[in-house]
Protein backbone atom coordinates (compact mmCIF):
# COMPACT_ATOMS: atom_id res chain seq x y z
CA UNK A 1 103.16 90.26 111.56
CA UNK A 2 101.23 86.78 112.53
CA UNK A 3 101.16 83.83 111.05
CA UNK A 4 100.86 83.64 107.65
CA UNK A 5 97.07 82.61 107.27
CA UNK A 6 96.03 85.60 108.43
CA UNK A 7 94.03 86.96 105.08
CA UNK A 8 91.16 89.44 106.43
CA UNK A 9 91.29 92.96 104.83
CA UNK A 10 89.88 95.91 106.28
CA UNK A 11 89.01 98.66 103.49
CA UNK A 12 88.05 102.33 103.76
CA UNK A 13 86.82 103.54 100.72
CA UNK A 14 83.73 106.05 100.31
CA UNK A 15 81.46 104.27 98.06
CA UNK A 16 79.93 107.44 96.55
CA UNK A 17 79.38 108.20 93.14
CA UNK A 18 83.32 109.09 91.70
CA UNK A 19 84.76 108.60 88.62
CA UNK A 20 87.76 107.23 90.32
CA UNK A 21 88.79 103.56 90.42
CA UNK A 22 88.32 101.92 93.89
CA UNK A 23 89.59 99.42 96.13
CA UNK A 24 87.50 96.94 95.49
CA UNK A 25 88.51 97.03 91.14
CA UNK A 26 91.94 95.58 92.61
CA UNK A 27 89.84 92.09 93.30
CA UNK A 28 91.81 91.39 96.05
CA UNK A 29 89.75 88.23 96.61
CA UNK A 30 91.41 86.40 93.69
CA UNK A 31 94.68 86.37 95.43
CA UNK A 32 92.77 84.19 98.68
CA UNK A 33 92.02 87.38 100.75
CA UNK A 34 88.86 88.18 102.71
CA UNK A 35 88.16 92.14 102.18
CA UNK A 36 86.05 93.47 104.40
CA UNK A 37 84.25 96.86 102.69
CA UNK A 38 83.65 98.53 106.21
CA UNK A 39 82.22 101.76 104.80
CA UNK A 40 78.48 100.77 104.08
CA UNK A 41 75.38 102.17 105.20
CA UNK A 42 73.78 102.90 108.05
CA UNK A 43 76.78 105.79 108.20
CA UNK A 44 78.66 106.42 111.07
CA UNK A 45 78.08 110.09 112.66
CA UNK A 46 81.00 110.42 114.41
CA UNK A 47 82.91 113.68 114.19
CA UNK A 48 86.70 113.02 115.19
CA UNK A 49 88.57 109.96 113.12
CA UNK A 50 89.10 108.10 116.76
CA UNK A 51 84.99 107.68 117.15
CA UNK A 52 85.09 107.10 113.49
CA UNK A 53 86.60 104.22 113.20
CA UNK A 54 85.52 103.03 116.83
CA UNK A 55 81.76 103.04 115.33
CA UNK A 56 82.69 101.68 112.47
CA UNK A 57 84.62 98.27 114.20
CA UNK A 58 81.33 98.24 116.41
CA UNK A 59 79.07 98.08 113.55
CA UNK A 60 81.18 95.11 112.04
CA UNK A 61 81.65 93.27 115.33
CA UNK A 62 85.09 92.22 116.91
CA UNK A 63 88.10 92.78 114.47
CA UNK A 64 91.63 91.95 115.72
CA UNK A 65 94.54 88.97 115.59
CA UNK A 66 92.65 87.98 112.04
CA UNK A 67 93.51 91.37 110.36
CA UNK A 68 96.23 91.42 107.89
CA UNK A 69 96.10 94.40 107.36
CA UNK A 70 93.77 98.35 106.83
CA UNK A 71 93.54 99.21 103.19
CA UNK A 72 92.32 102.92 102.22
CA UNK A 73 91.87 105.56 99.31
CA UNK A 74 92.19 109.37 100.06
CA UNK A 75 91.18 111.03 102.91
CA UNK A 76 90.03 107.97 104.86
CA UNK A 77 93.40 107.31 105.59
CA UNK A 78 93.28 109.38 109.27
CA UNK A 79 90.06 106.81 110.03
CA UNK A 80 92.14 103.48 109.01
CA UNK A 81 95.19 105.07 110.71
CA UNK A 82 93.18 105.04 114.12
CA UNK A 83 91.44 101.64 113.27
CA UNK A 84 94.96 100.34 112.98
CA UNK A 85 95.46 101.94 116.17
CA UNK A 86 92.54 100.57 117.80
CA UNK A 87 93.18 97.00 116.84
CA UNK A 88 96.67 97.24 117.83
CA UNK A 89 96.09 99.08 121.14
CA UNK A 90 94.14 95.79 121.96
CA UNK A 91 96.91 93.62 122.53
CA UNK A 92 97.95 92.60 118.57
CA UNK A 93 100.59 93.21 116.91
CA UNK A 94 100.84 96.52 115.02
CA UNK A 95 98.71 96.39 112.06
CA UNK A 96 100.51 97.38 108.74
CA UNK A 97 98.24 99.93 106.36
CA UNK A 98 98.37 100.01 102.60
CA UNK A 99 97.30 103.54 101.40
CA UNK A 100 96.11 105.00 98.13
CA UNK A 101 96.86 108.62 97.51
CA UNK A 102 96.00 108.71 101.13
CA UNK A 103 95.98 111.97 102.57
CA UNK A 104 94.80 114.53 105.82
CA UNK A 105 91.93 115.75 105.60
CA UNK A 106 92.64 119.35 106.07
CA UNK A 107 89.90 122.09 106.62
CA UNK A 108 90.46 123.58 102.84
CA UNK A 109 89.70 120.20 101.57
CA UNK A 110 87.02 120.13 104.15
CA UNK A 111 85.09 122.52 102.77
CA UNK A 112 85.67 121.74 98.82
CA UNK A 113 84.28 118.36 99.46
CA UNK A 114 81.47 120.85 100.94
CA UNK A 115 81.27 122.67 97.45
CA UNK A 116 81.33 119.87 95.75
CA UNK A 117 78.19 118.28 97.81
CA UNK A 118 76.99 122.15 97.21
CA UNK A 119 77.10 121.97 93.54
CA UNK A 120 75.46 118.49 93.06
CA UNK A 121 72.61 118.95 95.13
CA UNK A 122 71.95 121.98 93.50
CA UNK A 123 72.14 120.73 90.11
CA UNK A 124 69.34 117.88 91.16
CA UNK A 125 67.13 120.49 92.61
CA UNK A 126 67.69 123.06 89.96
CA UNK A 127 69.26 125.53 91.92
CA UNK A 128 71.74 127.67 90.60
CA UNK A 129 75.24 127.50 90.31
CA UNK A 130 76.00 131.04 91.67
CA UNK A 131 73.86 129.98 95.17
CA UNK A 132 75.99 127.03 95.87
CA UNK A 133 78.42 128.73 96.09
CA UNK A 134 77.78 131.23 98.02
CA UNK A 135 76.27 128.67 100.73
CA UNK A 136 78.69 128.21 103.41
CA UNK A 137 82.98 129.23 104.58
CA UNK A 138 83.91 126.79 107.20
CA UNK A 139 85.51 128.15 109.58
CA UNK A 140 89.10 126.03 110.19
CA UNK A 141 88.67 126.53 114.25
CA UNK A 142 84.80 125.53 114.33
CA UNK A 143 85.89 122.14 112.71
CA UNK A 144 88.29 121.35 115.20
CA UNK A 145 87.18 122.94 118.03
CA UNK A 146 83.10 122.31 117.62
CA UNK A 147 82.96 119.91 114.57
CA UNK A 148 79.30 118.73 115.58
CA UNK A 149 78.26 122.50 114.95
CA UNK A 150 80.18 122.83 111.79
CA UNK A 151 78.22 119.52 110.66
CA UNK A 152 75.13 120.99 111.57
CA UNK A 153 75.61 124.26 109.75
CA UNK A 154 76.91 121.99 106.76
CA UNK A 155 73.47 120.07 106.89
CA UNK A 156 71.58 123.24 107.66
CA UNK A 157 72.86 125.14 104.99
CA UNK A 158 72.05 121.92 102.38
CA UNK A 159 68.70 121.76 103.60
CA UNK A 160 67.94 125.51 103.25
CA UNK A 161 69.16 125.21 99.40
CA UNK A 162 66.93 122.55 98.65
CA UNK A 163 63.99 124.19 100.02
CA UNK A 164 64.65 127.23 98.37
CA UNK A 165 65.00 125.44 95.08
CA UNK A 166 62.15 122.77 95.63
CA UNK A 167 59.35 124.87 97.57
CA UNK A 168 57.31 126.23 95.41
CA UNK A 169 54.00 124.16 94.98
CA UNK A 170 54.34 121.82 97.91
CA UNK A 171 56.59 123.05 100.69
CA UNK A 172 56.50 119.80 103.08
CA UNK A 173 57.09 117.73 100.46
CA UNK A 174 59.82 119.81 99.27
CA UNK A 175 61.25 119.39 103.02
CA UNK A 176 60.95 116.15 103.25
CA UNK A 177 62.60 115.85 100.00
CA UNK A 178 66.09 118.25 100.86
CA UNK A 179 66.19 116.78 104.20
CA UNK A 180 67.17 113.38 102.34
CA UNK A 181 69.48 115.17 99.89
CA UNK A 182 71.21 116.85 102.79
CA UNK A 183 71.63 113.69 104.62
CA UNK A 184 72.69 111.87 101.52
CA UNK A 185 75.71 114.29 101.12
CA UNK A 186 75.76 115.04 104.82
CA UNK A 187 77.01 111.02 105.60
CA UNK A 188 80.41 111.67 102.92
CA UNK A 189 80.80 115.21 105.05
CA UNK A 190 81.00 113.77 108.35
CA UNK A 191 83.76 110.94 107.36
CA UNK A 192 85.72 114.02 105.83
CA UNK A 193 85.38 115.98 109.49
CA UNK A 194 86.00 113.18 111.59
CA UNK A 195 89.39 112.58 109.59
CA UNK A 196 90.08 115.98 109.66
CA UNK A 197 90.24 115.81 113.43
CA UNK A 198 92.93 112.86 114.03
CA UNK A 199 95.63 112.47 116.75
CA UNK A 200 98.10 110.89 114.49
CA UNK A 201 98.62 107.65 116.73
CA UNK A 202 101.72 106.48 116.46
CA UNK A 203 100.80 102.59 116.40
CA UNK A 204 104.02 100.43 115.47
CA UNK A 205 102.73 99.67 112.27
CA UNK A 206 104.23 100.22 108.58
CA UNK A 207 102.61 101.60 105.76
CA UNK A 208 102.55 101.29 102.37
CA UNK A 209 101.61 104.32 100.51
CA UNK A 210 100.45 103.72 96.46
CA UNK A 211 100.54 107.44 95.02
CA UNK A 212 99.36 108.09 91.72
CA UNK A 213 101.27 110.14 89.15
CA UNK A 214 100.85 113.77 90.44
CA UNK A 215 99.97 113.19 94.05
CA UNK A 216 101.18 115.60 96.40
CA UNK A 217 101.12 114.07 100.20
CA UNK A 218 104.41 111.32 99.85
CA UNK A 219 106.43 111.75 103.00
CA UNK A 220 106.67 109.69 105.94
CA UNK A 221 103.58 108.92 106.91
CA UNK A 222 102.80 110.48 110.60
CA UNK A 223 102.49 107.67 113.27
CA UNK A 224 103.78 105.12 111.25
CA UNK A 225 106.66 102.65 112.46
CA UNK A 226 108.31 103.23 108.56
CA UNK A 227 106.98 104.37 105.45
CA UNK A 228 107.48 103.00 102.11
CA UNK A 229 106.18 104.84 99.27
CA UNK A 230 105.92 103.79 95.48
CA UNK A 231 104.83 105.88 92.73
CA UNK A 232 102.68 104.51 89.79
CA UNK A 233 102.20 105.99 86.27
CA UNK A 234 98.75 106.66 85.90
CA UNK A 235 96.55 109.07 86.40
CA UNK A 236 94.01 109.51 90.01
CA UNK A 237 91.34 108.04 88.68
CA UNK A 238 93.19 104.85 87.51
CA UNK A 239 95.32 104.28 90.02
CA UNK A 240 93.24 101.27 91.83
CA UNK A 241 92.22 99.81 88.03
CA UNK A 242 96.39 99.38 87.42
CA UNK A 243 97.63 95.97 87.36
CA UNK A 244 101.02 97.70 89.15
CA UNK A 245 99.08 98.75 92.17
CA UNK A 246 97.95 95.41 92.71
CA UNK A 247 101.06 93.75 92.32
CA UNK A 248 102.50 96.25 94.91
CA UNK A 249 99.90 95.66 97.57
CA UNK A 250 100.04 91.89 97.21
CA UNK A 251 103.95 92.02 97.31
CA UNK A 252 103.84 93.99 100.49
CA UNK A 253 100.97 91.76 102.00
CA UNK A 254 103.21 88.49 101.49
CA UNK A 255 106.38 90.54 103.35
CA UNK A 256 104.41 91.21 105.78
CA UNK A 257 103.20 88.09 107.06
CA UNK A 258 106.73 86.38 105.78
CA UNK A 259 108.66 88.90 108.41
CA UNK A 260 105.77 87.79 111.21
């Protein structure tokens, strides 16, 4: 990889409310590394995983020989896959990525992180169950072939529920109100689309993929000069508290820079 003083992180990891563990419970920083937590508001609206993680590099300034490596959880993989990319593509050597339960983005998962923004907003606005969801099926070709109108009708729809729910006695406050809840939800949403549509680069680098006990997605990762994956005992939402996973990351971190 580089020399081996080269100790800047970059992490992708939603930092909505989830019961999961996340990246940063591995306290990476004890072991001498500088983690960068690139996912932090203002939000990046950026609907293919390229523009993603090209706003997101712009928003943190320039990012490139320093980087030891992109670290991220789920379905921000696709995003750190074309950061890595990026960085790389800029005259570096291939970045390595360490991924946890990472996975695509596909348009069914698409759409149940959609249900799932569904049936919390409803529940603060006191809407019912039974109208969330029934609120929106997106359609698999609109979020690859028109994702900014599939993002729109997701925000549309979320805005129309609130209002229905909150418009009783004052109806501007009541939009002022769901546009915020929409946009809340709508920032998580847009990440999910924008990974969703990825070209796979194939960037030079290897990966490490951490998979928790009953994850699904643990074949060679697409793009990836080699994949190595380990499975740990524990469940999802533990998998970034587990001593193991940390010991695996930091094991693969000092390769890495060893074989530079």
């Amino acid at each position: 990889m580089g020399s081996p003083d080269r100790r800047l992180l970059l992490a992708l990891d939603y930092p909505g409310r989830r019961e999961e563990a996340r990246i940063s419970d591995l306290a990476l920083e004890a072991d001498g590394f500088d983690v960068r937590y690139l996912l932090t508001p203002p939000f990046v609206r950026r609907v293919t995983a390229a523009e993603y993680a090209a706003g997101v590099l712009e928003q943190h300034g320039s990012l490139g020989a320093e980087v030891a490596a992109v670290l991220a959880y789920c379905m921000a993989a696709p995003v750190a896959q074309e950061m890595a990319a990026a960085i790389t593509g800029s005259g570096h050597t291939p970045v390595p990525m360490i991924l946890f339960d990472g996975e695509p983005a596909t348009a069914a998962a698409v759409e149940a992180g959609y249900q799932v923004a569904a049936t919390q907003l409803s529940a603060r606005v006191g809407a019912s169950e039974s109208a969330a969801r029934r609120t929106l099926v997106l359609d698999p070709a609109l979020l690859a072939d028109r994702p900014d109108d599939a993002v729109h009708r997701m925000r549309q729809t979320l805005v129309e529920m609130g209002m229905t729910a909150l418009s009783a006695d004052d109806a501007e406050a009541a939009a002022d109100i769901a546009d915020q809840l929409a946009d809340f939800y709508l920032d998580w949403l847009v990440q999910l689309v924008a990974a969703h549509n990825t070209s796979w680069p194939a960037w030079g680098g290897d990966v490490l993929h951490i998979a928790s006990r009953d994850h699904r997605f643990t074949g060679g990762w697409p793009g990836a000069g080699s994949t190595r994956v380990w499975r740990v005992d524990a469940p999802r939402a533990a998998l970034l508290a587990r001593p193991e996973t940390k010991r695996l990351a930091c094991a693969f971190l000092a390769g890495a820079a060893h074989t530079g």
